[in-house]
Protein backbone atom coordinates (compact mmCIF):
# COMPACT_ATOMS: atom_id res chain seq x y z
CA UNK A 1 -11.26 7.70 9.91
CA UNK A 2 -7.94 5.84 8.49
CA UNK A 3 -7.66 5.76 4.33
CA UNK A 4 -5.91 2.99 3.55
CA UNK A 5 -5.24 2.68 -0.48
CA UNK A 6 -5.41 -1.27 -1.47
CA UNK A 7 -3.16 -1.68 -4.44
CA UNK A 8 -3.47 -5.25 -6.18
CA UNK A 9 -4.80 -6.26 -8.73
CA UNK A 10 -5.71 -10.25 -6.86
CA UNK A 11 -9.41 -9.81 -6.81
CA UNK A 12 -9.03 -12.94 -4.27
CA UNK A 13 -6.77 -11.39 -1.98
CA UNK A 14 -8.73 -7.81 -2.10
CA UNK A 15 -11.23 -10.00 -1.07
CA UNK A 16 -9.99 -11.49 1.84
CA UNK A 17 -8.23 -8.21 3.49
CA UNK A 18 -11.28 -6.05 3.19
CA UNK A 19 -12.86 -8.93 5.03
CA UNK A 20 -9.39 -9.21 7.44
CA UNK A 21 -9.48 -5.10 7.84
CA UNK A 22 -13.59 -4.96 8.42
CA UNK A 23 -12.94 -7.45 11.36
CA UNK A 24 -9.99 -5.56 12.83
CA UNK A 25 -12.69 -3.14 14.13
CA UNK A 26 -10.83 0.20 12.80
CA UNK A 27 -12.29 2.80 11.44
CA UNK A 28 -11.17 2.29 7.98
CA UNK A 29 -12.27 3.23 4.74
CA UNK A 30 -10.30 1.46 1.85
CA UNK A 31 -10.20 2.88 -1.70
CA UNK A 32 -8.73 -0.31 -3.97
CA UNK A 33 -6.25 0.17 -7.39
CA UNK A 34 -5.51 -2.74 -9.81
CA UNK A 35 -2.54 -1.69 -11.21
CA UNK A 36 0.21 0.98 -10.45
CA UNK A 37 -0.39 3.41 -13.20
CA UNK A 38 -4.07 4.46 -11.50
CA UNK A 39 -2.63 4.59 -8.07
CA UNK A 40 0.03 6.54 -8.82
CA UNK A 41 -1.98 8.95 -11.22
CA UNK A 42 -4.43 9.28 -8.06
CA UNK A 43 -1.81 10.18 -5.73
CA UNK A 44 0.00 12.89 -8.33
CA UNK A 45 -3.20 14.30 -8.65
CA UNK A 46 -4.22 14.58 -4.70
CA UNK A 47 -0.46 14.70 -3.53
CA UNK A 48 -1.25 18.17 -2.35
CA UNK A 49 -4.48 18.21 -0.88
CA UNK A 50 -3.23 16.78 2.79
CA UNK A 51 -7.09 15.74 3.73
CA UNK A 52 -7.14 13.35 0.69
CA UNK A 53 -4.41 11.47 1.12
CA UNK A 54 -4.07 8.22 2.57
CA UNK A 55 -2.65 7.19 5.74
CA UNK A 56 -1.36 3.85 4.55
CA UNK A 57 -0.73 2.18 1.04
CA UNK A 58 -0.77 -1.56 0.89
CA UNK A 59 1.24 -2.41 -2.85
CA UNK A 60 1.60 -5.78 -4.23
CA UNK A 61 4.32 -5.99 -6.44
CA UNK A 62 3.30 -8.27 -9.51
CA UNK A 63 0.32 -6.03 -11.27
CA UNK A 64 -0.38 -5.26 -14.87
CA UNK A 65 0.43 -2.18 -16.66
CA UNK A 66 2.72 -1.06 -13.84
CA UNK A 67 4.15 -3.20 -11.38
CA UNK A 68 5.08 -2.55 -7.58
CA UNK A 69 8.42 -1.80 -8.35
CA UNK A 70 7.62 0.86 -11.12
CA UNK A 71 5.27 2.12 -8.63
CA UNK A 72 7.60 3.17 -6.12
CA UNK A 73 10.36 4.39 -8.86
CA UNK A 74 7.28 7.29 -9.42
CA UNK A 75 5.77 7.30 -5.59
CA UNK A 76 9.19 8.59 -4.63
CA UNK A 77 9.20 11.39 -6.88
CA UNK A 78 5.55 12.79 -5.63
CA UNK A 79 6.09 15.75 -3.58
CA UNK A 80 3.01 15.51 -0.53
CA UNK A 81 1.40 18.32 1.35
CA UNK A 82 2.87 16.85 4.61
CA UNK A 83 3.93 13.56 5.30
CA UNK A 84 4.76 10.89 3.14
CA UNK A 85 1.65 7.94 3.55
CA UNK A 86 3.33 4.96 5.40
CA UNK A 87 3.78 1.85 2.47
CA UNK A 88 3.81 -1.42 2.78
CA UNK A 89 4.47 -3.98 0.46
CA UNK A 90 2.22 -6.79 1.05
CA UNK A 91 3.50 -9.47 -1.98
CA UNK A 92 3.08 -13.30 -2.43
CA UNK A 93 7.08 -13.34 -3.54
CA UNK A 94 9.77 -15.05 -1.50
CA UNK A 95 12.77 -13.86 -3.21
CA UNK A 96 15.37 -12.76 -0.80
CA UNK A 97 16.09 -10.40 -3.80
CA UNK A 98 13.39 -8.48 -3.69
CA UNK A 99 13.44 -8.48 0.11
CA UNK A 100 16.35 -7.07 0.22
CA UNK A 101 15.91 -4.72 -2.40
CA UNK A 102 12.78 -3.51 -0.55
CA UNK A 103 14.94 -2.89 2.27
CA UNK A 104 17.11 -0.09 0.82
CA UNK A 105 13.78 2.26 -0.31
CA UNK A 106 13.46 4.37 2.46
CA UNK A 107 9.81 4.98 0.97
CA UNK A 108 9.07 1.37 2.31
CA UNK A 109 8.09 0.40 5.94
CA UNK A 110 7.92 -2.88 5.52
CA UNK A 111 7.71 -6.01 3.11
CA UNK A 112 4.97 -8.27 4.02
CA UNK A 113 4.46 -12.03 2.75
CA UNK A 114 1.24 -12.34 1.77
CA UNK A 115 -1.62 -13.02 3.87
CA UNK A 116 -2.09 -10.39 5.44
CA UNK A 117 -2.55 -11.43 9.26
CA UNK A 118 -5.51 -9.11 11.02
CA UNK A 119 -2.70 -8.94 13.62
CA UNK A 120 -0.44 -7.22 11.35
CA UNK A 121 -2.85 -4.68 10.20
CA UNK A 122 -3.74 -3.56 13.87
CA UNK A 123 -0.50 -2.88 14.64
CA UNK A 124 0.15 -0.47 11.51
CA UNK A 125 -2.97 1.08 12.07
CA UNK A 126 -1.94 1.38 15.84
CA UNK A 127 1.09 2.91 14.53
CA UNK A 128 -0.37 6.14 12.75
């Protein structure tokens, strides 16, 4: 079974991709964070323990308490067991700013306009 770690703190669109993911068909289980700070205190605490870890992290960017952006400043930090979980950002924003700036973390597989199609999330699942 996939872990996929749900970071957003839109109750609407937490909504909608556990409904988007259930429907892909993959065996998923999906652990969801509101905010930055208790995803990122999750993963420091697990970072070593290779079986806990997720395979893929879904981060918005606008959150409470600590945004995407302050998210990855710490995610990149976190030393893991073995590999590094694939991230995606999965945002509502537009900006070609923050596009591009996505672009240069190597931490970051992909930046994702919000929905999320149930296309899209086959093929990173596929991808693992």
């Amino acid at each position: 079974m996939k872990k996929v770690y749900l970071i957003d703190d839109d109750e609407v669109f937490v909504f909608l991709t556990k409904r988007i993911i259930e429907k892909s068909n993959a065996n998923v289980s999906i652990q969801v964070f509101t905010n930055g700070q208790d995803a990122i205190d999750h993963l420091m605490d697990i970072a070593l323990d290779k079986d806990a870890l997720p395979d893929v992290i879904l981060l918005d960017l606008n959150m409470p308490v600590m945004d995407g952006w302050e998210f990855l400043e710490a995610y990149q930090y976190i030393e893991f067991a073995n590999k590094r979980p694939d991230l995606y950002i999965v945002t509502s924003s537009i900006s070609p700013h923050e596009i591009e700036r996505a672009k240069h973390l190597k931490i970051v597989n992909e930046f994702i306009v919000k929905p999320l199609a149930k296309e899209k999330f086959i093929e990173i699942i596929s991808n693992l």
